[in-house]
Protein backbone atom coordinates (compact mmCIF):
# COMPACT_ATOMS: atom_id res chain seq x y z
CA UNK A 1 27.69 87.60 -32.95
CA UNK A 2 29.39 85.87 -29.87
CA UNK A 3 32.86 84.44 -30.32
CA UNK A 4 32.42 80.93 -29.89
CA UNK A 5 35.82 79.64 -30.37
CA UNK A 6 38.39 78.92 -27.42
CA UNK A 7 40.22 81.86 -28.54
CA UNK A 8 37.33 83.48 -27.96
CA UNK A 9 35.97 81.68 -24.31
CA UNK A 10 39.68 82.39 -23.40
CA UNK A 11 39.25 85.85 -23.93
CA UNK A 12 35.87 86.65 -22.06
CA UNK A 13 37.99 84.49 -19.23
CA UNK A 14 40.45 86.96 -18.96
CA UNK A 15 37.77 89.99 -18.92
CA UNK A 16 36.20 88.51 -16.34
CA UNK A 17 39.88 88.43 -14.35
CA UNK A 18 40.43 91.63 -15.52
CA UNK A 19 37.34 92.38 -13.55
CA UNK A 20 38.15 91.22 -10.48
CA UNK A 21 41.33 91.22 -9.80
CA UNK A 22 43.71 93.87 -8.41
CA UNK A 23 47.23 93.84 -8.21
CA UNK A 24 48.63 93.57 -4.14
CA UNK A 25 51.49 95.08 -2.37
CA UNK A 26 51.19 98.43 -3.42
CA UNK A 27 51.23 98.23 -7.60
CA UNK A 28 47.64 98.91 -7.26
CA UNK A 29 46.07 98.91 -10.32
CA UNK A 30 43.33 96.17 -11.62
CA UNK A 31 44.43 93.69 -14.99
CA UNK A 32 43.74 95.26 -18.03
CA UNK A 33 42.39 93.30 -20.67
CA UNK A 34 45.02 91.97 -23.49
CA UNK A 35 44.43 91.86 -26.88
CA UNK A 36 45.14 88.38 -28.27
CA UNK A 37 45.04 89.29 -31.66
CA UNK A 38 47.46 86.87 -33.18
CA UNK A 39 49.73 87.58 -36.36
CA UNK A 40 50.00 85.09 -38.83
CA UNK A 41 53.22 83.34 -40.63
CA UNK A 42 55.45 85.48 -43.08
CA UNK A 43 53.99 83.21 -45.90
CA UNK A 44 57.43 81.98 -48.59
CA UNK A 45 57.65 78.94 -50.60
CA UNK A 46 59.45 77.60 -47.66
CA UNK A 47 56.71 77.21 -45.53
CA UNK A 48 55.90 73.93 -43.82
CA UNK A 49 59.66 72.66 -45.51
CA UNK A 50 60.86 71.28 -42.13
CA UNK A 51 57.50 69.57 -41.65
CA UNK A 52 57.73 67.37 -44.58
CA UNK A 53 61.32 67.13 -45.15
CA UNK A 54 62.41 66.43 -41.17
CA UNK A 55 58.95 64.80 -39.93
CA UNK A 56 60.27 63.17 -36.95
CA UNK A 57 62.44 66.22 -35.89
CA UNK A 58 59.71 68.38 -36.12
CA UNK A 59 57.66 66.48 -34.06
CA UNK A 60 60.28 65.90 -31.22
CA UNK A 61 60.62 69.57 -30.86
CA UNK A 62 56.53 69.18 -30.62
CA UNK A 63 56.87 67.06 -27.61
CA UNK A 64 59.72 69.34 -25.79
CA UNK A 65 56.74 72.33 -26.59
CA UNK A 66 54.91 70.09 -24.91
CA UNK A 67 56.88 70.08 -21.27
CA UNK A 68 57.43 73.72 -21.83
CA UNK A 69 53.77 74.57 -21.82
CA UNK A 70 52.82 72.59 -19.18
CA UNK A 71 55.38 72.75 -16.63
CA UNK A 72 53.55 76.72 -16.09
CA UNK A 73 50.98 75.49 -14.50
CA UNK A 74 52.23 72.46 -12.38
CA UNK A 75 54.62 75.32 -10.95
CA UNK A 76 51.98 77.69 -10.13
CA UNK A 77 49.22 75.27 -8.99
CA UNK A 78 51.11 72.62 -6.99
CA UNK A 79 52.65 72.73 -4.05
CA UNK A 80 55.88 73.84 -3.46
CA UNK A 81 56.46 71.58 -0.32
CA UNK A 82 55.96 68.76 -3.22
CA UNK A 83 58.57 69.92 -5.71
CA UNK A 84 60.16 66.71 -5.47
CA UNK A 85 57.92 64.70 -6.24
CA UNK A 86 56.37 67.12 -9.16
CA UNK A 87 59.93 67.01 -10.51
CA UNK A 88 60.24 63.31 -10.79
CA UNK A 89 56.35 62.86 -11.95
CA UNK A 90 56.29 65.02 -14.90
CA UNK A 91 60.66 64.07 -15.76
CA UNK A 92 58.67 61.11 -16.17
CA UNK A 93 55.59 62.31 -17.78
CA UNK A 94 57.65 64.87 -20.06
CA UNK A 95 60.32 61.56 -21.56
CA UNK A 96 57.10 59.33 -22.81
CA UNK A 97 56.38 62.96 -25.08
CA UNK A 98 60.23 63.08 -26.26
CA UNK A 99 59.75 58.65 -27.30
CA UNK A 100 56.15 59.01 -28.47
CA UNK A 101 56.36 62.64 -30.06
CA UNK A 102 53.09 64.50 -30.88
CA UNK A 103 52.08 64.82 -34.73
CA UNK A 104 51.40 68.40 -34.23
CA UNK A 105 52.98 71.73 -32.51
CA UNK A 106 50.71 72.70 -29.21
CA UNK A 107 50.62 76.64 -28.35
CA UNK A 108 51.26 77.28 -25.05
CA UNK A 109 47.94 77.82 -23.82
CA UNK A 110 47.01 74.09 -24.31
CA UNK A 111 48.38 72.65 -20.86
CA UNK A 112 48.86 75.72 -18.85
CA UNK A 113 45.20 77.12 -19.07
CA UNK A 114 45.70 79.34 -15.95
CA UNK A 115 48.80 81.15 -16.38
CA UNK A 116 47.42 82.10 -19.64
CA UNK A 117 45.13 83.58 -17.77
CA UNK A 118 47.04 85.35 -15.36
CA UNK A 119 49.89 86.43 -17.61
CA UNK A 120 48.74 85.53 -21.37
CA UNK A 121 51.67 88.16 -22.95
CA UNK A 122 54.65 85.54 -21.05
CA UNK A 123 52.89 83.00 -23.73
CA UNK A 124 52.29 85.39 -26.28
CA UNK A 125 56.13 85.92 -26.37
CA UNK A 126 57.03 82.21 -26.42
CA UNK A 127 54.40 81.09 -29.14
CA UNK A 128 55.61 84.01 -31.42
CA UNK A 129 59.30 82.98 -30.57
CA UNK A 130 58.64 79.24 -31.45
CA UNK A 131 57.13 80.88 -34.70
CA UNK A 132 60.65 82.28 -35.54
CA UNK A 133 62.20 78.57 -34.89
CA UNK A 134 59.51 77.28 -37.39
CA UNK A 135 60.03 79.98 -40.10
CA UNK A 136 64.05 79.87 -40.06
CA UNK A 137 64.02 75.90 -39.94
CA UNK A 138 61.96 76.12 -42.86
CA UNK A 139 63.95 78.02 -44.38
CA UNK A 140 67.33 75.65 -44.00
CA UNK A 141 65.02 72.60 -44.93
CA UNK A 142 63.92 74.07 -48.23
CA UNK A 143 66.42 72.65 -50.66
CA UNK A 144 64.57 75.17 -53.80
CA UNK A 145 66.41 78.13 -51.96
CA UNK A 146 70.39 77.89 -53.44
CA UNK A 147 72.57 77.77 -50.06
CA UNK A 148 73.82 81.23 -50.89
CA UNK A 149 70.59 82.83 -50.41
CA UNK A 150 69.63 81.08 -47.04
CA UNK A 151 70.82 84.56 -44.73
CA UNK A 152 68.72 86.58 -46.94
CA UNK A 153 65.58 84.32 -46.63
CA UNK A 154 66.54 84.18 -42.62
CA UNK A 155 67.16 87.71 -42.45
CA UNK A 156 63.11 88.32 -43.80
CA UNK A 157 62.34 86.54 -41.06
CA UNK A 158 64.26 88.02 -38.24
CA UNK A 159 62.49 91.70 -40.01
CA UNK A 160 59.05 90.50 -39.78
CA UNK A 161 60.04 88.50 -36.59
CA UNK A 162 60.66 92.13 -34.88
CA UNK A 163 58.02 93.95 -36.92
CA UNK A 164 55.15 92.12 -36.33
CA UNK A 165 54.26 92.54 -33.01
CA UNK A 166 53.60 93.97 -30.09
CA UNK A 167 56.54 96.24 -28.67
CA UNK A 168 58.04 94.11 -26.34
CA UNK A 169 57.03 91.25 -27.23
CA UNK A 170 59.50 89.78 -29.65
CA UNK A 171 62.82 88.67 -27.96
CA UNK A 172 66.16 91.15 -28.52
CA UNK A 173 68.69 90.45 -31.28
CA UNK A 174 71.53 91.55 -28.96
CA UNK A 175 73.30 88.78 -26.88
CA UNK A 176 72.56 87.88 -22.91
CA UNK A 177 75.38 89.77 -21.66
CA UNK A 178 73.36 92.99 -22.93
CA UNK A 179 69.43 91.79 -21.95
CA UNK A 180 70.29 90.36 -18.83
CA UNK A 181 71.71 92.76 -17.45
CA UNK A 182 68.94 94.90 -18.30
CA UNK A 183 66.89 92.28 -16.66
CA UNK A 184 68.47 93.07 -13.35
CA UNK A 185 67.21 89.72 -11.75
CA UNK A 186 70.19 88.76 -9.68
CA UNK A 187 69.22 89.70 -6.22
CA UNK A 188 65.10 88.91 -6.89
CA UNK A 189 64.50 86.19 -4.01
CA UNK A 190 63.14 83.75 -7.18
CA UNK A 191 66.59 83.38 -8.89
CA UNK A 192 67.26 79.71 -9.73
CA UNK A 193 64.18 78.27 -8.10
CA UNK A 194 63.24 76.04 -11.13
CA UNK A 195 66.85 75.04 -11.24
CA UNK A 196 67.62 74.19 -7.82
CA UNK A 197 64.08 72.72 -6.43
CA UNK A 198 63.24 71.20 -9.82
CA UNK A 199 66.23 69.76 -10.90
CA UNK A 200 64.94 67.08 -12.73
CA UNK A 201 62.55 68.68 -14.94
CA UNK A 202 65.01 71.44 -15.66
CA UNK A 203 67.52 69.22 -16.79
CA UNK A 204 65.56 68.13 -19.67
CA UNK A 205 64.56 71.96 -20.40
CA UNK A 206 68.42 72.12 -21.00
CA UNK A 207 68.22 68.67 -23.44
CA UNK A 208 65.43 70.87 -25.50
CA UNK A 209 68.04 73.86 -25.75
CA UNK A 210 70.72 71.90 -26.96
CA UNK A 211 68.28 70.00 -28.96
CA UNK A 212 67.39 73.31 -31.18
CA UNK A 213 70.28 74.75 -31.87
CA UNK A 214 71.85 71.38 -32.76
CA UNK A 215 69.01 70.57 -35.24
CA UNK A 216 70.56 74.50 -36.66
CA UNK A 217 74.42 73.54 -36.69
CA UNK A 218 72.89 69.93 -38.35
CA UNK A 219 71.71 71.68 -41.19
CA UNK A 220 74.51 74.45 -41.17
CA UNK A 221 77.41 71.40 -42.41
CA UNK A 222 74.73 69.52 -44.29
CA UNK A 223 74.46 72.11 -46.84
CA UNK A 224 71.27 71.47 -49.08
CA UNK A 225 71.41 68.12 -50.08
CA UNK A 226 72.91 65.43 -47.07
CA UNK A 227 70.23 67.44 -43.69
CA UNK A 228 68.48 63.74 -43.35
CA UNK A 229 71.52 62.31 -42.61
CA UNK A 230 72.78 65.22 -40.42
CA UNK A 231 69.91 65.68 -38.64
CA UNK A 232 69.06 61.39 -38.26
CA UNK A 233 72.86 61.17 -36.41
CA UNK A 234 71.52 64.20 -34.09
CA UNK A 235 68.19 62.44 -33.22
CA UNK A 236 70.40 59.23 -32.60
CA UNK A 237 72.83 61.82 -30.24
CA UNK A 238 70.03 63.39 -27.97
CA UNK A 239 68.27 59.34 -27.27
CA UNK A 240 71.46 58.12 -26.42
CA UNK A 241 74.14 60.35 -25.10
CA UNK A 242 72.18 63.65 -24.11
CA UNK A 243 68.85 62.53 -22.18
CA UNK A 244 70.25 59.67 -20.43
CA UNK A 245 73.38 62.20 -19.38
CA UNK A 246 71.76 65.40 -19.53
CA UNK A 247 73.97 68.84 -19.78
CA UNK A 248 74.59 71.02 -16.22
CA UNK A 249 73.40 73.85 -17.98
CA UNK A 250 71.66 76.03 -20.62
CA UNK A 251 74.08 75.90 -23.52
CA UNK A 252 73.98 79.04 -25.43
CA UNK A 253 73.47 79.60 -29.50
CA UNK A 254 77.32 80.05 -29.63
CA UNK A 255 78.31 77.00 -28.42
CA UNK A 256 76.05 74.79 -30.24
CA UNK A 257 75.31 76.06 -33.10
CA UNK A 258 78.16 78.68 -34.10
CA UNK A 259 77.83 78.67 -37.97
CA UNK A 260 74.49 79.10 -37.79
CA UNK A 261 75.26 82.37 -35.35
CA UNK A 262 77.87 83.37 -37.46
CA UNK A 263 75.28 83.53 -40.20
CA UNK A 264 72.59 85.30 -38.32
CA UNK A 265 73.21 86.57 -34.52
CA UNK A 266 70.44 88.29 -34.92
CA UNK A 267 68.20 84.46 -35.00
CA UNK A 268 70.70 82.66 -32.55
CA UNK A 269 70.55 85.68 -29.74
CA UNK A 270 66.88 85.76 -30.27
CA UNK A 271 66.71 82.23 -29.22
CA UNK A 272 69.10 82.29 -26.52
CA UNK A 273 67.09 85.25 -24.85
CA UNK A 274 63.54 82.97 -25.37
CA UNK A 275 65.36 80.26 -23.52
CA UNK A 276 66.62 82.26 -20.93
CA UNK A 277 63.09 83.88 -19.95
CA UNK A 278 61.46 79.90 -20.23
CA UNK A 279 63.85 79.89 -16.85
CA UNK A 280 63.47 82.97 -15.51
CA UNK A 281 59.75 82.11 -16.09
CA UNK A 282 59.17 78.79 -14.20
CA UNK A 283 61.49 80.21 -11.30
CA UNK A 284 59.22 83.06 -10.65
CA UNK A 285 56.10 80.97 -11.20
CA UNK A 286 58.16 77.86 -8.65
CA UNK A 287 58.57 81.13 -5.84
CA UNK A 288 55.70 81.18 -3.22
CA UNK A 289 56.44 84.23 -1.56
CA UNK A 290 54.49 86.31 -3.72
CA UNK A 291 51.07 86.64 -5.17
CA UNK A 292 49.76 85.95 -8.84
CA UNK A 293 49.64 89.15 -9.59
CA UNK A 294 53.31 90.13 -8.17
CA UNK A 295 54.59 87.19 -10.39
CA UNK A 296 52.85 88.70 -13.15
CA UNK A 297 53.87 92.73 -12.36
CA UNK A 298 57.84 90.86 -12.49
CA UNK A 299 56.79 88.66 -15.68
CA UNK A 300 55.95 91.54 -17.62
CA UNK A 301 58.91 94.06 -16.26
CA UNK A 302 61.62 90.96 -17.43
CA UNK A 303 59.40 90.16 -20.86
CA UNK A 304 59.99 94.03 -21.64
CA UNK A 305 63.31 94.05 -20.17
CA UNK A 306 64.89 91.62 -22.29
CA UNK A 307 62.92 92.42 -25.47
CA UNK A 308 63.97 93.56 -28.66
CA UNK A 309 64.46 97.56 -28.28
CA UNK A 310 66.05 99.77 -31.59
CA UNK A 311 69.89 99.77 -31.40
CA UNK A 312 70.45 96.67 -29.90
CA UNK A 313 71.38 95.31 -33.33
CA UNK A 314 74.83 97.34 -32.73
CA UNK A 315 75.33 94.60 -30.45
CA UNK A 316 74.21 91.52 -32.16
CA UNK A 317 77.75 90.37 -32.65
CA UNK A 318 79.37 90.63 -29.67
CA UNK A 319 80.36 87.55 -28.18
CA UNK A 320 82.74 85.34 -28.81
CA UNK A 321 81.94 81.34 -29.89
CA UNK A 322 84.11 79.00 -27.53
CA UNK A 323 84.17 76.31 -29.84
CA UNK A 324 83.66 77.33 -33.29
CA UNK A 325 83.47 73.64 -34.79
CA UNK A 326 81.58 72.25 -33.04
CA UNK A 327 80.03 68.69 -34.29
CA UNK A 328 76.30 68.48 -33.08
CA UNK A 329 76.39 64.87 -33.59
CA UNK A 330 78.91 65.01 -30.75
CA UNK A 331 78.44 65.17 -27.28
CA UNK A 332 82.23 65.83 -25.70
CA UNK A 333 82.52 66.33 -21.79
CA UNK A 334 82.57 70.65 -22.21
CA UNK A 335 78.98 70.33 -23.33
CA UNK A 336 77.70 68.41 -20.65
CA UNK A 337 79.50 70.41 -18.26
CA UNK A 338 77.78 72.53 -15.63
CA UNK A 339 80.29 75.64 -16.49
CA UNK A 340 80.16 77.58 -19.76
CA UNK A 341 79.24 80.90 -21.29
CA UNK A 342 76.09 81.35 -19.60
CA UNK A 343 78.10 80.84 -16.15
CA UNK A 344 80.60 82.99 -17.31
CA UNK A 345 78.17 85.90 -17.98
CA UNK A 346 76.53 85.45 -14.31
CA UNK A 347 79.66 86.06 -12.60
CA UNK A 348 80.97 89.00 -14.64
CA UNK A 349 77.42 90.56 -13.46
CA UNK A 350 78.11 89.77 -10.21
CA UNK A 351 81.50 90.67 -9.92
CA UNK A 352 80.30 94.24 -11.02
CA UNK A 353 77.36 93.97 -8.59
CA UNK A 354 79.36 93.01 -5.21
CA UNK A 355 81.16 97.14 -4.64
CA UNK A 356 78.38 98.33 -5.06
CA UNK A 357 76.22 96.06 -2.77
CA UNK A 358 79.34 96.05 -0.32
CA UNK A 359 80.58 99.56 0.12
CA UNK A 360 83.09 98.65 2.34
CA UNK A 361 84.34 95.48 0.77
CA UNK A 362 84.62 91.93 1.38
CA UNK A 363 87.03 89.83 3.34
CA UNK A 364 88.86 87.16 2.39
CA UNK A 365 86.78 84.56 3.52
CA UNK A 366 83.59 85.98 2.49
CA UNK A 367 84.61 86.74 -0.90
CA UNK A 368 85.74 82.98 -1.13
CA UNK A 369 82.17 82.15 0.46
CA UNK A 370 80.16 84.49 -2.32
CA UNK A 371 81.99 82.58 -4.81
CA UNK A 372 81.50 78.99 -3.65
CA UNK A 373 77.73 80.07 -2.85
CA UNK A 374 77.38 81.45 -6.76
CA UNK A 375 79.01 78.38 -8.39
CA UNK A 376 76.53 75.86 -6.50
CA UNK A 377 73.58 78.31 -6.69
CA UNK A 378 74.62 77.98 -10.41
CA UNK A 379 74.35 74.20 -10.55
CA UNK A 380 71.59 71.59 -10.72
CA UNK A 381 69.81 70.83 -7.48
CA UNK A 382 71.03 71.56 -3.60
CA UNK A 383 74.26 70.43 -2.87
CA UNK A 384 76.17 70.02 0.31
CA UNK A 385 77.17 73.34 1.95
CA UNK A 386 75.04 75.17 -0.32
CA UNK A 387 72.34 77.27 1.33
CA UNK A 388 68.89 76.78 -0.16
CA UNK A 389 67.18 79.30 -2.07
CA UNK A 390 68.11 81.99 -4.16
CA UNK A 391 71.41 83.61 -4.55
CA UNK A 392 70.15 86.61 -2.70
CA UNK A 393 69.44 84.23 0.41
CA UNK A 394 72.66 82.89 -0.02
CA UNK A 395 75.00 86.21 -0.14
CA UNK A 396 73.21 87.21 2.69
CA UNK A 397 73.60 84.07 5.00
CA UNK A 398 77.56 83.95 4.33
CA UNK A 399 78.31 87.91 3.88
CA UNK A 400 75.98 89.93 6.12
CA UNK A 401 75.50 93.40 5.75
CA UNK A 402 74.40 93.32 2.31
CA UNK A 403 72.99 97.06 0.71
CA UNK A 404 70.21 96.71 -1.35
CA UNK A 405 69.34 98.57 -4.26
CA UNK A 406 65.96 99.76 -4.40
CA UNK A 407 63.94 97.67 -6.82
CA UNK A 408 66.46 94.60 -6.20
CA UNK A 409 64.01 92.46 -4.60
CA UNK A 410 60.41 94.10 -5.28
CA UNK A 411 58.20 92.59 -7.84
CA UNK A 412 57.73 94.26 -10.60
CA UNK A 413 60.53 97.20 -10.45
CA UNK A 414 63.86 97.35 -11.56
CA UNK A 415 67.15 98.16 -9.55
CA UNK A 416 67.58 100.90 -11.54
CA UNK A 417 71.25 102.06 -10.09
CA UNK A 418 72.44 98.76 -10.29
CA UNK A 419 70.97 98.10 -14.20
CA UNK A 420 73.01 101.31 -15.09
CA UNK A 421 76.49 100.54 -13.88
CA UNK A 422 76.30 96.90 -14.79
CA UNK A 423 74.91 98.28 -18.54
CA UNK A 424 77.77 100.75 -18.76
CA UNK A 425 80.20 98.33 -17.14
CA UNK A 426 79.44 95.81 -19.91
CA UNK A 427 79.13 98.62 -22.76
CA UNK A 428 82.38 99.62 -21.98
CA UNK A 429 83.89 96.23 -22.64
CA UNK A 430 81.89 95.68 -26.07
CA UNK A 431 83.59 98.40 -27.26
CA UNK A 432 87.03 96.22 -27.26
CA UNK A 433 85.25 92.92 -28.09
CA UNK A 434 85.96 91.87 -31.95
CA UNK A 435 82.56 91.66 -33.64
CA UNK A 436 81.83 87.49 -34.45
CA UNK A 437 83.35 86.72 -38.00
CA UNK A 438 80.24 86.43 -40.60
CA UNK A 439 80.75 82.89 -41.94
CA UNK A 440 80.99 82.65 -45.92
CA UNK A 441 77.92 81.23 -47.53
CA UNK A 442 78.52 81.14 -51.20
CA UNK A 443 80.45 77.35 -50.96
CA UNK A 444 77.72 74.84 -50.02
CA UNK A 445 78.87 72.73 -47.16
CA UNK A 446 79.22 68.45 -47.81
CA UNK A 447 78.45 66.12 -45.03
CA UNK A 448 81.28 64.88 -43.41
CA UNK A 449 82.55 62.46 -41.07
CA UNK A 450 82.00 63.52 -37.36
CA UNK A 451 84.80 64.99 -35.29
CA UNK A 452 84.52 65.72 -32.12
CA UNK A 453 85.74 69.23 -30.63
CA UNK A 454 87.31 68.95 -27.84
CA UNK A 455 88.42 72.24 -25.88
């Protein structure tokens, strides 16, 4: 009997691609056909707890799903001689979904039909992510489950989070200073695209990834019985401090939410690495220089790259939390700041990138110019002085003579040399970094008054 459903049309779509298309530029092999077999939620007594309990909540983080499916497709489908005005259409479109919210959660499919298409595991990865956030919110909502059982009821989820799946597909337990430099994307000529030619839309990706985490730290000092309040005084935040004043960067699990990592590092790295391949994501689909199926050969090599793989749980505590009390009904001047840990971990990569991608060293001047081209390729938008593009374009335009790896710029491949010392370089310094302190969860938190932590 014929599959009638849209699951099903979606799926004779992508045979028929599968069909037809071959990968270009010498990768050379036609799409196979992907299963899209889904697996359902780990079923507890929990389920559906955030839904009921936190109703509005739940749908705001709808409407931010929302921008995050469909920005896919305005990326690859418009333009990019009219990023400007994309950026400042769909800001627009994207804030009536954050002060009308959606009843419901969409999948990403729903508003990005064609890079679902193209690249169906890149959505396959999110939706099962965004599965995690439901099942561990849950979990924190559910006032049946005593508060010194919450890390075992979040810890069944991380297991069947990383079980249940596709290798590959669910996101790595161990922090971004481990996947990313796995990922090896510093030198790819689509680094910071989204960021710096779509400033306006990214801004509010980097609302939505405070928004999550603080929702977390919310329930974290709520304890069972006071989240409504909690959370209500972090709704209030985001509509009047954080959208009209947006942060100047991703803000990591660690800063926003650092009981909640203390707790489980292995649910607050997951989530940083999902937010870190949305970027990575909407910059490769924002670069025109390559085809479809190039994006989707590079996709697939970053998806696998910064997936979960067995041992990186040796690794799931190793950061360090800059501000471990933090209020999330706060929103002090460090937050909003364009500089923090995610900054921090992009220029310890590229400090142990630049002797091995200049030999024979750097002068003075062109070391300072590397380092004022990083910090404004780093920041919203194009500013003055700054030389458009990716960082790659960049180094190159103020420090000629540039060697580059094989694999640094290809689609699809990995600088393999380069992945290895950085990996090493970075292993190396784990080894003297203090694991993160578990935080104690057999005394239930009470809501207090809110403080704000300044640095």
């Amino acid at each position: 009997m014929t599959d009638t459903s849209r699951r099903g049309f979606l799926a004779r779509a992508a045979g028929a691609l599968a069909a037809t298309a071959t990968l270009s530029s010498g990768v050379g092999r036609a799409f196979a056909l992907e299963q899209r077999n889904e697996v359902g939620f780990l079923k507890g007594p929990y389920n559906l707890a955030f839904f009921y309990r936190h109703n509005q909540a739940y749908r705001i983080g709808a409407g931010m799903h929302f921008f995050h499916s469909k920005q896919h497709d305005l990326l690859q489908l418009t333009r990019f001689e009219d990023h400007a005005a994309v950026d400042a259409r769909f800001d627009k479109e994207a804030q009536g979904w954050l002060r009308d919210p959606p009843a419901t959660e969409p999948e990403m499919p729903y508003y990005s039909s064609y890079v679902d298409r193209a690249m169906h595991t890149l959505f396959r990865t999110i939706d099962w992510t965004h599965m995690h956030h439901e099942q561990t919110y849950d979990v924190m909502a559910f006032r049946e489950i005593p508060w010194a059982e919450k890390k075992v009821w979040t810890d069944r989820a991380v297991e069947y989070y990383l079980s249940m799946q596709t290798p590959g597909v669910p996101r790595s337990v161990a922090p971004l200073e481990l996947t990313m430099r796995r990922a090896g994307i510093m030198m790819k000529p689509y680094l910071n695209y989204f960021r710096n030619f779509y400033p306006l839309d990214q801004s509010l990706f980097y609302v939505a990834h405070w928004w999550h985490p603080a929702v977390y730290e919310a329930q974290m000092i709520a304890g069972n019985r006071d989240q409504e309040v909690a959370i209500r005084a972090v709704q209030d935040t985001m509509y009047r401090d954080v959208l009209p004043d947006r942060p100047g960067r991703m803000v990591l699990s660690r800063e926003i939410m650092p009981r909640y990592a203390r707790m489980s590092p292995e649910s607050a790295n997951i989530f940083d690495n999902l937010h870190m391949l949305h970027g990575i994501a909407y910059s490769i689909l924002a670069y025109k220089g390559w085809t479809v199926e190039e994006k989707r050969a590079e996709m697939y090599r970053v998806i696998d790259a910064m997936g979960y793989q067995p041992g990186d749980e040796a690794y799931a505590r190793k950061f360090r939390e800059p501000q471990p009390s933090y209020d999330p009904r706060t929103y002090p001047a460090w937050v909003r700041a364009p500089q923090g840990a995610m900054g921090m971990i992009m220029m310890d990569m590229l400090m142990e990138m630049l002797p091995m991608m200049y030999p024979g060293g750097l002068s003075k001047a062109q070391r300072a110019a590397v380092m004022r081209q990083m910090m404004m390729n780093g920041r919203l938008g194009i500013e003055p002085g700054e030389v458009p593009g990716s960082l790659r374009d960049a180094l190159m335009q103020v420090a000629p003579g540039m060697r580059m790896m094989p694999g640094a710029t290809e689609p699809g491949q990995a600088p393999a040399m380069m992945v290895e010392h950085m990996l090493s370089a970075w292993k190396a310094k784990a080894a003297h970094i203090p694991d993160v302190p578990s935080i104690d969860m057999t005394v239930e938190p009470s809501l207090g008054p809110a403080r704000v932590a300044a640095r």
